[in-house]
N, C-alpha and C. Protein backbone atom coordinates (compact mmCIF):
# COMPACT_ATOMS: atom_id res chain seq x y z
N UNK A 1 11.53 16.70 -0.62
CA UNK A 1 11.07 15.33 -0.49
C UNK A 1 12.00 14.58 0.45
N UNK A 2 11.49 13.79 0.97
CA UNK A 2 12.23 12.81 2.01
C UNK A 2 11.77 11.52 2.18
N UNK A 3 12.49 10.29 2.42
CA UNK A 3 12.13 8.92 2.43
C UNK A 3 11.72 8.67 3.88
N UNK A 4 10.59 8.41 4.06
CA UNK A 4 10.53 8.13 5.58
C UNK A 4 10.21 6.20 5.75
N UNK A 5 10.10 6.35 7.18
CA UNK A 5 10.81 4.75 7.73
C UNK A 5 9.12 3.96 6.93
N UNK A 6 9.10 3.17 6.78
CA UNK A 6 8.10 2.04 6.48
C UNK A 6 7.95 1.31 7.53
N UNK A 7 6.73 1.36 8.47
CA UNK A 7 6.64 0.14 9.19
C UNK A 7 6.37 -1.47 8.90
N UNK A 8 6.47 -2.24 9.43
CA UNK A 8 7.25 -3.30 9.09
C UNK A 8 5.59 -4.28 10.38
N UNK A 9 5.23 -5.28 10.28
CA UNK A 9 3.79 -5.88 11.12
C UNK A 9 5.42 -6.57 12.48
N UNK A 10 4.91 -6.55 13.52
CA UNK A 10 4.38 -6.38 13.75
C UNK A 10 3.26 -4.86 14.55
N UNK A 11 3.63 -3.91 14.07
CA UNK A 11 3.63 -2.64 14.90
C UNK A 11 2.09 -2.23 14.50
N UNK A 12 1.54 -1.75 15.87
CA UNK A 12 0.04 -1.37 15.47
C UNK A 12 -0.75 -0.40 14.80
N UNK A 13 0.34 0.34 14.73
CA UNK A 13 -0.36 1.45 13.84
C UNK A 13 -0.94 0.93 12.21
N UNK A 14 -0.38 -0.58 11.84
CA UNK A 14 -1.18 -0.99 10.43
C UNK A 14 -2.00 -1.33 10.41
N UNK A 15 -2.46 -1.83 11.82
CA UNK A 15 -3.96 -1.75 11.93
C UNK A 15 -5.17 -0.65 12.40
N UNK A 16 -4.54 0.56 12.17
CA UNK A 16 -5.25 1.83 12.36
C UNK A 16 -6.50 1.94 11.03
N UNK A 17 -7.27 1.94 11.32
CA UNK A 17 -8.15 2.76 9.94
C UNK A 17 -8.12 4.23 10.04
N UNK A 18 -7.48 4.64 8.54
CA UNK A 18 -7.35 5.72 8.32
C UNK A 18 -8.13 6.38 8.08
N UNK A 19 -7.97 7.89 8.36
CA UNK A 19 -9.28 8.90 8.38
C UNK A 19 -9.36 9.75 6.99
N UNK A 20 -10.19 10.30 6.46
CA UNK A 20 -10.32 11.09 5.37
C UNK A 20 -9.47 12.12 5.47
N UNK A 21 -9.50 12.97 4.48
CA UNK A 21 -8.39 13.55 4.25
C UNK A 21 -9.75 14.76 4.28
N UNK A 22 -9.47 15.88 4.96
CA UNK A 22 -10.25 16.90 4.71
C UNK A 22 -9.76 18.19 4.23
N UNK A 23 -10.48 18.99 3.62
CA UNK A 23 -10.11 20.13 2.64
C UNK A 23 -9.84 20.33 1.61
N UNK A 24 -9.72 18.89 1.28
CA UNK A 24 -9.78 18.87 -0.34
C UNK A 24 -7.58 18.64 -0.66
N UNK A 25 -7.32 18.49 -1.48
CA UNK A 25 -5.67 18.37 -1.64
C UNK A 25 -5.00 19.27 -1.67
N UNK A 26 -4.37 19.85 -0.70
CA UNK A 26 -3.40 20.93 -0.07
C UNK A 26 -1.86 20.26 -0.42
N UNK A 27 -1.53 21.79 -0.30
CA UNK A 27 0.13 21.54 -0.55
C UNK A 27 1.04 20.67 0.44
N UNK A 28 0.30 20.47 1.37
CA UNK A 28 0.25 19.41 2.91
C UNK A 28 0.77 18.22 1.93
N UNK A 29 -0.38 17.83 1.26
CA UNK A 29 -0.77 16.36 1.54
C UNK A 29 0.18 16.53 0.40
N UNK A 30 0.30 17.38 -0.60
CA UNK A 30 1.29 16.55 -1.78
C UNK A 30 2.50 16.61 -1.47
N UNK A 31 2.91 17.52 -0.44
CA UNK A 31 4.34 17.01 0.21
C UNK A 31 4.08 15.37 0.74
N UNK A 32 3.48 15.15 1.61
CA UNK A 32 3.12 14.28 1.87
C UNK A 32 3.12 12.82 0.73
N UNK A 33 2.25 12.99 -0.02
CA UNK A 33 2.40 12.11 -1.60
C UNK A 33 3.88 12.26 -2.25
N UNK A 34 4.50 13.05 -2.27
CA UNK A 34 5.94 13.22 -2.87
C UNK A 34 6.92 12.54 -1.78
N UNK A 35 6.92 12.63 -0.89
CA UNK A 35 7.88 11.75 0.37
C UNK A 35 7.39 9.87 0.07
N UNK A 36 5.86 9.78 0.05
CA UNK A 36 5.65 8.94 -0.16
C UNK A 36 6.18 8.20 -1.26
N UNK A 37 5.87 8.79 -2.50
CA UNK A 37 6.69 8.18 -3.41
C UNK A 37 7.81 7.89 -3.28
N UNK A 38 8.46 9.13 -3.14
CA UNK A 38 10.39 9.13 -3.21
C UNK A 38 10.69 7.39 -2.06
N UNK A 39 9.85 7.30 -0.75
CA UNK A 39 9.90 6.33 -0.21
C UNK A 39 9.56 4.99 -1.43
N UNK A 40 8.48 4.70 -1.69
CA UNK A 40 8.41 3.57 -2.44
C UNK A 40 9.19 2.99 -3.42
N UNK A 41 9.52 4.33 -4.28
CA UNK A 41 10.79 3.69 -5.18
C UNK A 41 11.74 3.66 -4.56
N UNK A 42 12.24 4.15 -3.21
CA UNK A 42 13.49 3.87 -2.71
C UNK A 42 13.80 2.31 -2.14
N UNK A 43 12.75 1.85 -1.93
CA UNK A 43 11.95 0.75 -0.70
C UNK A 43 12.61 -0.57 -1.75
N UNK A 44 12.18 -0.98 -2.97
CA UNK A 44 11.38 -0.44 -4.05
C UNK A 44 10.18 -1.03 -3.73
N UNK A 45 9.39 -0.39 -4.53
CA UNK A 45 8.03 -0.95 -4.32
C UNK A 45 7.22 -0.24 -5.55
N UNK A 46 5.49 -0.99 -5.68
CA UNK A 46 4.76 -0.33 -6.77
C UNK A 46 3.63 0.38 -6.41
N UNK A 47 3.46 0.66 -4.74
CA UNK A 47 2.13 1.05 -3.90
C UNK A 47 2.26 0.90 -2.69
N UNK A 48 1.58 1.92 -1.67
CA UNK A 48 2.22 2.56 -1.00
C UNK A 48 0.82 3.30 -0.16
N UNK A 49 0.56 2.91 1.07
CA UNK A 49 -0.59 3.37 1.50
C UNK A 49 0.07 4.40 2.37
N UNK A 50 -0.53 5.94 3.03
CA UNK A 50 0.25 6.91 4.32
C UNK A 50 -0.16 6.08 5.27
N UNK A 51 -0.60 5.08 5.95
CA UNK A 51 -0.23 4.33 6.96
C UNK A 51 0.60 3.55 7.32
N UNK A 52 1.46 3.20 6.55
CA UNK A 52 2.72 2.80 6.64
C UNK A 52 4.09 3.51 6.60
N UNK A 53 3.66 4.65 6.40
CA UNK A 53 4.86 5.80 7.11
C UNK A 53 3.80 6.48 8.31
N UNK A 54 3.02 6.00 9.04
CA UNK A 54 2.81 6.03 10.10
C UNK A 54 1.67 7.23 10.12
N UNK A 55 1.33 7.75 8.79
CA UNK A 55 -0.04 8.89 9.05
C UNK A 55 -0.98 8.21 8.54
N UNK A 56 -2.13 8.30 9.65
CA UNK A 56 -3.02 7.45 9.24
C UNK A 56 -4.45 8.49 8.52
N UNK A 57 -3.96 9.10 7.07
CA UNK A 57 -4.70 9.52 6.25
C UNK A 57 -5.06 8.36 5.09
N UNK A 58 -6.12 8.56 4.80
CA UNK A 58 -6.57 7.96 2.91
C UNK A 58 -6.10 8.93 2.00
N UNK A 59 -4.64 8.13 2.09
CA UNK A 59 -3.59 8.73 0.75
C UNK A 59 -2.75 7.61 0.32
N UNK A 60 -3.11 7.67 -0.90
CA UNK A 60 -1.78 5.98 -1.43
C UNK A 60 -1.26 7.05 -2.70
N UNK A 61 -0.35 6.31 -2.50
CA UNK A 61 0.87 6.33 -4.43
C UNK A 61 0.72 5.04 -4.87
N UNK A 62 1.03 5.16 -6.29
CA UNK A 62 1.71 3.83 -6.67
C UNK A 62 2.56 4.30 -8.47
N UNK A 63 3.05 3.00 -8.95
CA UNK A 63 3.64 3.42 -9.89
C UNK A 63 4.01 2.00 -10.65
N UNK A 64 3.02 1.61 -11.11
CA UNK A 64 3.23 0.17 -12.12
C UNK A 64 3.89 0.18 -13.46
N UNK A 65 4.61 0.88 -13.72
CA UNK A 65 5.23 1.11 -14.65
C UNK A 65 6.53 0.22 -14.54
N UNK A 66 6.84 -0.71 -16.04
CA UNK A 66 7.59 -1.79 -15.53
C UNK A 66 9.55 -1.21 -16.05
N UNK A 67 10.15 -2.26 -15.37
CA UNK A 67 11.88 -1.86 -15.10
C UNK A 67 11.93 -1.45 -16.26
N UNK A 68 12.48 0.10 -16.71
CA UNK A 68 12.92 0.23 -18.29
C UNK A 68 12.05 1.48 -18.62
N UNK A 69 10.75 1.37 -17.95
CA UNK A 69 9.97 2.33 -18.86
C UNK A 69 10.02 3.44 -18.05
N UNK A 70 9.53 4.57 -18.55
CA UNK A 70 9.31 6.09 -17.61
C UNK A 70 8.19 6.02 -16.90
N UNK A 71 8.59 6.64 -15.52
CA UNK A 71 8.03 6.55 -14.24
C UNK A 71 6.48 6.79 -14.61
N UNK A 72 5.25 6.38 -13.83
CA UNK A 72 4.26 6.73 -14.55
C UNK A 72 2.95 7.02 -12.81
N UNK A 73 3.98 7.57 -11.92
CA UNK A 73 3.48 7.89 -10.52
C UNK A 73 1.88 8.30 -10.94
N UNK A 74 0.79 7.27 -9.86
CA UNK A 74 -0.69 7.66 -9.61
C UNK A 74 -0.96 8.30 -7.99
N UNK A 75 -1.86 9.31 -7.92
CA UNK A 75 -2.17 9.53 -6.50
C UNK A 75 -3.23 9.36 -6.19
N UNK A 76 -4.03 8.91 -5.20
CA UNK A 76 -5.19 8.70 -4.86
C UNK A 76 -5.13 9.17 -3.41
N UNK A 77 -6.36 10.14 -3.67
CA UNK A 77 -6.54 11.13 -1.86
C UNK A 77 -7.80 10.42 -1.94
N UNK A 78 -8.78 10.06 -0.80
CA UNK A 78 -10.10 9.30 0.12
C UNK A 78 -10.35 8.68 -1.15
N UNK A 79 -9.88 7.41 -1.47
CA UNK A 79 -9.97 6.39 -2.55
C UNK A 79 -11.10 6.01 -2.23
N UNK A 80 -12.05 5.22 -3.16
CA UNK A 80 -12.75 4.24 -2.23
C UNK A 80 -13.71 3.58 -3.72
N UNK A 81 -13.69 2.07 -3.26
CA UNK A 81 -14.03 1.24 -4.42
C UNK A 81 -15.42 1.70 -4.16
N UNK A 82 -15.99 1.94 -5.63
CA UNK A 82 -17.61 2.19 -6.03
C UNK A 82 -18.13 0.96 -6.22
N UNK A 83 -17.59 -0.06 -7.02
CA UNK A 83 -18.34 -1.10 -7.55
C UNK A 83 -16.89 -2.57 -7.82
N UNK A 84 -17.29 -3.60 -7.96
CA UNK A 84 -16.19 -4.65 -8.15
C UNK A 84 -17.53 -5.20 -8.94
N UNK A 85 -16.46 -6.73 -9.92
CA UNK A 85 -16.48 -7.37 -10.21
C UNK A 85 -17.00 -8.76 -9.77
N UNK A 86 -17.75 -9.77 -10.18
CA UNK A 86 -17.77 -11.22 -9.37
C UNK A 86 -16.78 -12.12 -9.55
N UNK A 87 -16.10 -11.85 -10.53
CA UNK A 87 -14.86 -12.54 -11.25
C UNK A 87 -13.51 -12.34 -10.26
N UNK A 88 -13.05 -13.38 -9.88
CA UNK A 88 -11.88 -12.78 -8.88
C UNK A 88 -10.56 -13.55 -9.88
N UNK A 89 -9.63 -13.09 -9.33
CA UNK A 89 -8.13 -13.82 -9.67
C UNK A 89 -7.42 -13.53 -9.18
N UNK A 90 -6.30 -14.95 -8.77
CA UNK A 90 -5.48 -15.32 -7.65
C UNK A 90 -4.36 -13.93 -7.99
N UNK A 91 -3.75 -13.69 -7.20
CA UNK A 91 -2.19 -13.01 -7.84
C UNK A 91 -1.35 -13.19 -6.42
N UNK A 92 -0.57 -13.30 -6.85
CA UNK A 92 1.11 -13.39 -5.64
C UNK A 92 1.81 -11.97 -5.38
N UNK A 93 0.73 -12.06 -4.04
CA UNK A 93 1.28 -10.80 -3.60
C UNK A 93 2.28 -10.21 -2.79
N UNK A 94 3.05 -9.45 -2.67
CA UNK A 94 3.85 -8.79 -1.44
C UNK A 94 3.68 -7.52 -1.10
N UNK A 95 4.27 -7.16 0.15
CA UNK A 95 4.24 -5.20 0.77
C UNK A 95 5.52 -5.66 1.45
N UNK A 96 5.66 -4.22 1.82
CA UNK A 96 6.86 -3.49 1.85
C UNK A 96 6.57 -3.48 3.52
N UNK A 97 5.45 -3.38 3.90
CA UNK A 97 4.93 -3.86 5.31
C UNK A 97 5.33 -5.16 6.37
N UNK A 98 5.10 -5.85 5.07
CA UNK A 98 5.68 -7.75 5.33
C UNK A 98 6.78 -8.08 4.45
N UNK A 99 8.09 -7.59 4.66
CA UNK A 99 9.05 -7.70 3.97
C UNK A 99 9.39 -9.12 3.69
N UNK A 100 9.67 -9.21 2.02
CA UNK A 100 10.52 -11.07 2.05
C UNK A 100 9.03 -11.56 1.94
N UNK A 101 7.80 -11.50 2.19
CA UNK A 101 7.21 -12.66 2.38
C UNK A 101 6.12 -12.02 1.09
N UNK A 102 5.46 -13.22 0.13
CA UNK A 102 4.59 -13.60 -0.59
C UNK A 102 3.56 -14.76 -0.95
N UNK A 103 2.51 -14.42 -0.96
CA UNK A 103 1.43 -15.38 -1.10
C UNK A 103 0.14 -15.14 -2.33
N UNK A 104 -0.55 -15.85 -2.27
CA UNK A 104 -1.43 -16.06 -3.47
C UNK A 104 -2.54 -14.87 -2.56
N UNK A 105 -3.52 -14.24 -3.35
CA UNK A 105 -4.76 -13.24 -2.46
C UNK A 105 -5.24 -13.79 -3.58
N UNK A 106 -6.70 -13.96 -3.46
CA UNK A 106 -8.16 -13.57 -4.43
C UNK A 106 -8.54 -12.12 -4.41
N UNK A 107 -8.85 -11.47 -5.14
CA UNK A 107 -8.92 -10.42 -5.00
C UNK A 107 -10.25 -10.33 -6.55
N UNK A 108 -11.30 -9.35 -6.48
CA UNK A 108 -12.15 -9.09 -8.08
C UNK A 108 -10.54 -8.75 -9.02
N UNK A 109 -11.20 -9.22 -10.13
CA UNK A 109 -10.23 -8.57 -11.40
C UNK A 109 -10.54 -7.22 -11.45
N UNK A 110 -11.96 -7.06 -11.49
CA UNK A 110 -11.62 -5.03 -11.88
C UNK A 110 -12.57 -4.94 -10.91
N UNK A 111 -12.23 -3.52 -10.46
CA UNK A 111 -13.17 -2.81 -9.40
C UNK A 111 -13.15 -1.38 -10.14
N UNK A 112 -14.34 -0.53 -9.97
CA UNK A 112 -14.60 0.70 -10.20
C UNK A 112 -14.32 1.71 -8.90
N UNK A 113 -12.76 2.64 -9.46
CA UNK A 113 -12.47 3.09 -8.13
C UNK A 113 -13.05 4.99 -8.37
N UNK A 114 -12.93 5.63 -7.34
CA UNK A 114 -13.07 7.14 -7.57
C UNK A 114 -12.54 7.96 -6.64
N UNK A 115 -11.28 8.61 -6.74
CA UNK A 115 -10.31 9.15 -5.57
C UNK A 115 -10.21 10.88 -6.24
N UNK A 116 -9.64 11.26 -5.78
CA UNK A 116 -9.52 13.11 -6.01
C UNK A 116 -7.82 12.66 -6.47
N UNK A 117 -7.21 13.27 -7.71
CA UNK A 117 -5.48 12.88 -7.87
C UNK A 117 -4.66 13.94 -7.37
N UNK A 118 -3.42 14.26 -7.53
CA UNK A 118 -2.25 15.22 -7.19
C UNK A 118 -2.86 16.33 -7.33
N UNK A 119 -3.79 16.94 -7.89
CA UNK A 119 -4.15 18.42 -8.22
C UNK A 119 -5.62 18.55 -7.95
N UNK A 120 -6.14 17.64 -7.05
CA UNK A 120 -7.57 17.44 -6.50
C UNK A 120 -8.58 17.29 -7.13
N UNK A 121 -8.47 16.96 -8.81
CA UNK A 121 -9.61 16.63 -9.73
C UNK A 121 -10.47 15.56 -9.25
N UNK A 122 -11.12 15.20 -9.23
CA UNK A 122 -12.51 13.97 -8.49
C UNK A 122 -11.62 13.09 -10.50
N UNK A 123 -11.60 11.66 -10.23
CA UNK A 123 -11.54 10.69 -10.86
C UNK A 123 -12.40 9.70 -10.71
N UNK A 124 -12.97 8.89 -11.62
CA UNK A 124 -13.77 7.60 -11.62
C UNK A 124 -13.06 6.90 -12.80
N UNK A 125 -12.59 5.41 -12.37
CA UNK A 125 -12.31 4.97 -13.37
C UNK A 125 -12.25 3.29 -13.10
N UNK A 126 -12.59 2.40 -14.03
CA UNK A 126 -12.27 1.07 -13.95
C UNK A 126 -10.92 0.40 -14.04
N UNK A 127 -10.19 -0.09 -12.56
CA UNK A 127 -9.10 -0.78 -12.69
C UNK A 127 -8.78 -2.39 -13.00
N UNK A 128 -7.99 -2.79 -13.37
CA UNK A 128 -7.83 -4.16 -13.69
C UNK A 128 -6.64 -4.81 -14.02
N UNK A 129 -6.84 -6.09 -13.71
CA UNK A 129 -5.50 -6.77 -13.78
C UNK A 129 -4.60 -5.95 -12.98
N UNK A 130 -3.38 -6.15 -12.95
CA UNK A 130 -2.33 -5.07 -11.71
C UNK A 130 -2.50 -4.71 -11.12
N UNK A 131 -3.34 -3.46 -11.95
CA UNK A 131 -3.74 -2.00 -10.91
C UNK A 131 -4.79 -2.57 -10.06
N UNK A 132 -5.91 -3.19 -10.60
CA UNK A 132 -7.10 -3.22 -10.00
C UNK A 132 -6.36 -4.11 -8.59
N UNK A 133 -5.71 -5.55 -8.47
CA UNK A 133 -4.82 -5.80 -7.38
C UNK A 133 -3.97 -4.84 -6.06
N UNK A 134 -3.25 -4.13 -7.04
CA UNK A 134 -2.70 -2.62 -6.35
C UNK A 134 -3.49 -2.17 -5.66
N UNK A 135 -4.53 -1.64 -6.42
CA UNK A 135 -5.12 -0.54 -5.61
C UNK A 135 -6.25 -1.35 -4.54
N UNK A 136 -6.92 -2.26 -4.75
CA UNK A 136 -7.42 -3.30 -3.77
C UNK A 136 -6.55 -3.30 -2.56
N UNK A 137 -5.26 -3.85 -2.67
CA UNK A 137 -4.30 -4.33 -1.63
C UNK A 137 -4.21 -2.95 -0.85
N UNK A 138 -3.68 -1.73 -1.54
CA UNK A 138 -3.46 -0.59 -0.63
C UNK A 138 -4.61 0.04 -0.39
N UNK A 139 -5.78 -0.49 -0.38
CA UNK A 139 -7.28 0.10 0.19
C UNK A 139 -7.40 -0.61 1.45
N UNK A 140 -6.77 -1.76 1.35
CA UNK A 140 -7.31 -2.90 2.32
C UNK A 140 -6.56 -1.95 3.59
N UNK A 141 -4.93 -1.21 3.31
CA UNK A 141 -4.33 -0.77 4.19
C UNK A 141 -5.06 0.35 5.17
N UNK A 142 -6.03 1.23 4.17
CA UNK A 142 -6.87 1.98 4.67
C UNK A 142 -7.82 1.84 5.49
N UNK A 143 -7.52 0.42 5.76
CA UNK A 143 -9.09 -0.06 6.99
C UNK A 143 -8.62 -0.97 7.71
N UNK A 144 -6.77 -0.63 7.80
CA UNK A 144 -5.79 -1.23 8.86
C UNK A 144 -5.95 -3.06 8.61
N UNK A 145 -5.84 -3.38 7.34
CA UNK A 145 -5.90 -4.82 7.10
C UNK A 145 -4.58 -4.98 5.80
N UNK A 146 -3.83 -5.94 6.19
CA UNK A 146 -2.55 -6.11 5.68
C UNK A 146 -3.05 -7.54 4.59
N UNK A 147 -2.58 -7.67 3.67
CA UNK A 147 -2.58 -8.95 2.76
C UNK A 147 -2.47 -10.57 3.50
N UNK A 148 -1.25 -10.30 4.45
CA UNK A 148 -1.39 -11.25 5.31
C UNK A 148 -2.60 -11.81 5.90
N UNK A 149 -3.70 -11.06 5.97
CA UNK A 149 -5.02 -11.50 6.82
C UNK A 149 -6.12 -12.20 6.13
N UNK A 150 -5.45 -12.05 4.56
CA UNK A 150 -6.06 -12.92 3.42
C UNK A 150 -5.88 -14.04 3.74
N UNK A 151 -4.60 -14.64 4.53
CA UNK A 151 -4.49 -15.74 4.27
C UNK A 151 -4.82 -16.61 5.72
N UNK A 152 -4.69 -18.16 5.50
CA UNK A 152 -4.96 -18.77 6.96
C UNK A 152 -4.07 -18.27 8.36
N UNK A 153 -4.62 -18.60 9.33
CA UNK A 153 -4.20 -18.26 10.54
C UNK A 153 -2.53 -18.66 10.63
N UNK A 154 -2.43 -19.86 10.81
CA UNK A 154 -0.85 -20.18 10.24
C UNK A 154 0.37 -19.41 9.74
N UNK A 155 -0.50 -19.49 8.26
CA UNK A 155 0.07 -18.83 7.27
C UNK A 155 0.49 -17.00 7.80
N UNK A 156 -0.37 -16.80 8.03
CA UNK A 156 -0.29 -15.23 8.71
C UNK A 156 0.72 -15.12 9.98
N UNK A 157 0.93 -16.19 10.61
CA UNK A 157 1.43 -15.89 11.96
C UNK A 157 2.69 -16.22 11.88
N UNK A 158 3.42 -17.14 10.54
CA UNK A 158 4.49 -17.76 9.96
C UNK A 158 5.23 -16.27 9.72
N UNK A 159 4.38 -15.91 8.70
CA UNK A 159 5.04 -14.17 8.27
C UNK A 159 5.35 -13.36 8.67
N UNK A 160 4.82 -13.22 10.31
CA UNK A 160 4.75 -12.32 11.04
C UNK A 160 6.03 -12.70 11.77
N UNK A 161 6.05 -14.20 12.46
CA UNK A 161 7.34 -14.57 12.99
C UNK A 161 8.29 -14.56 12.08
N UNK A 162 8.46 -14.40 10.77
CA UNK A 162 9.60 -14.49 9.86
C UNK A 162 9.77 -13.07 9.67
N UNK A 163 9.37 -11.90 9.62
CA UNK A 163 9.83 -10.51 9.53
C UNK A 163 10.28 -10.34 11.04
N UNK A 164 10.00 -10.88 12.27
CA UNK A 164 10.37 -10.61 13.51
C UNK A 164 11.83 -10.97 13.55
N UNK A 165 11.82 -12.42 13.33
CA UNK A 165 13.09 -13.00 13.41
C UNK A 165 14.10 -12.21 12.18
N UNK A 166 13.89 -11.60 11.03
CA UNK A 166 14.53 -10.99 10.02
C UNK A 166 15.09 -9.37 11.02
N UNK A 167 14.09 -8.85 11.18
CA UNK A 167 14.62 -7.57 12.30
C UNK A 167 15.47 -7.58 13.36
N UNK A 168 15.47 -8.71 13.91
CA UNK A 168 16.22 -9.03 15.31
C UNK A 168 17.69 -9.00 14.59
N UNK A 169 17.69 -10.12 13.65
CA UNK A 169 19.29 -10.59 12.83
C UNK A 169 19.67 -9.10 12.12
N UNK A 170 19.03 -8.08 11.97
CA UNK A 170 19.24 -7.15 11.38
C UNK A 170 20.33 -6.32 12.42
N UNK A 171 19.28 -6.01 13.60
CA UNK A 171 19.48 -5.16 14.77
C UNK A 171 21.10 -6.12 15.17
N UNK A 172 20.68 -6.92 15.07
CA UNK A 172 22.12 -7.51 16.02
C UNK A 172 23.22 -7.29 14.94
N UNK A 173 23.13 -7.35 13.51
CA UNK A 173 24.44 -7.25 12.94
C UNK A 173 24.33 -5.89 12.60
N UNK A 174 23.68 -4.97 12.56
CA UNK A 174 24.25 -3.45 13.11
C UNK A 174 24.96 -3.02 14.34
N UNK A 175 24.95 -3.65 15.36
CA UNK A 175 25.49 -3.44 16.83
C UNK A 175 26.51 -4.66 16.82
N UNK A 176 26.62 -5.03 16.06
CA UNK A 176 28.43 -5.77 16.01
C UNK A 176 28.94 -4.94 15.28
């Protein structure tokens, strides 16, 4: 396993839509899912799309399991929401994409998702509250759309200049 880099907006590859994953779940992709993880909790983080370590497959992790409890890692290979809710609710979101920055999303409370997991079983199941958020937010990544784009024009372009200006102050106090 290995932690690889997280891209950070503004770089274009997060707006790639990612391609299916073909052949079904190979020892590929769960190397792949295992780097991913080891990245997210390193990051930290609770979800985790492969387009943000720069492969643009439909593969996410995540791991909502809260500070204290045992790890409780999910995988999802070609995710894809079957059905939502009309009921939405606000939540305050962040990624690991748009570092430092958080905002309110609408998002359905539950959506009916159905992905293949770590050992390629086909899953269907109703998410909600958290997860159903989670896994919404890192779907959105799958069709190269960041949380940021939820919000007004402003608002989006504020975030974008505030992770720019955060990288620059970074870069420069590494090279002093």
């Amino acid at each position: 396993m290995a932690i690889r880099e997280i891209l950070t907006v503004p770089d274009p590859r997060l707006k790639e839509v990612s391609k299916p994953v073909e052949g079904g779940v190979t020892d590929d992709i769960r190397a792949l899912m295992d780097d991913m993880l080891e990245t997210m909790y390193d990051a930290p983080g609770i979800g985790l799309a492969a387009i943000q370590i720069g492969v643009p497959l439909r593969v996410i992790v995540m791991d909502l399991a809260k500070e204290g409890e045992e790890p409780q890692p999910k995988f999802f290979v070609n995710p894809e929401i079957v059905e939502t809710v009309e009921e939405t609710q606000p939540y305050e979101e962040g990624c690991l994409s748009v570092p430092d920055i958080f905002d309110q999303v609408e998002r359905p409370e539950k959506c009916l998702i159905r992905y293949l997991d770590y050992d390629g079983f086909k899953v269907e199941e109703w998410a909600e509250d958290l997860y159903a958020v989670c896994i919404q937010h890192e779907m959105d990544h799958l069709e190269g759309t960041l949380f940021i784009d939820h919000l007004s024009r402003l608002k989006r372009q504020r975030a974008v200049d505030k992770v720019k200006k955060a990288k620059l102050r970074a870069m420069r106090e590494n090279v002093a």
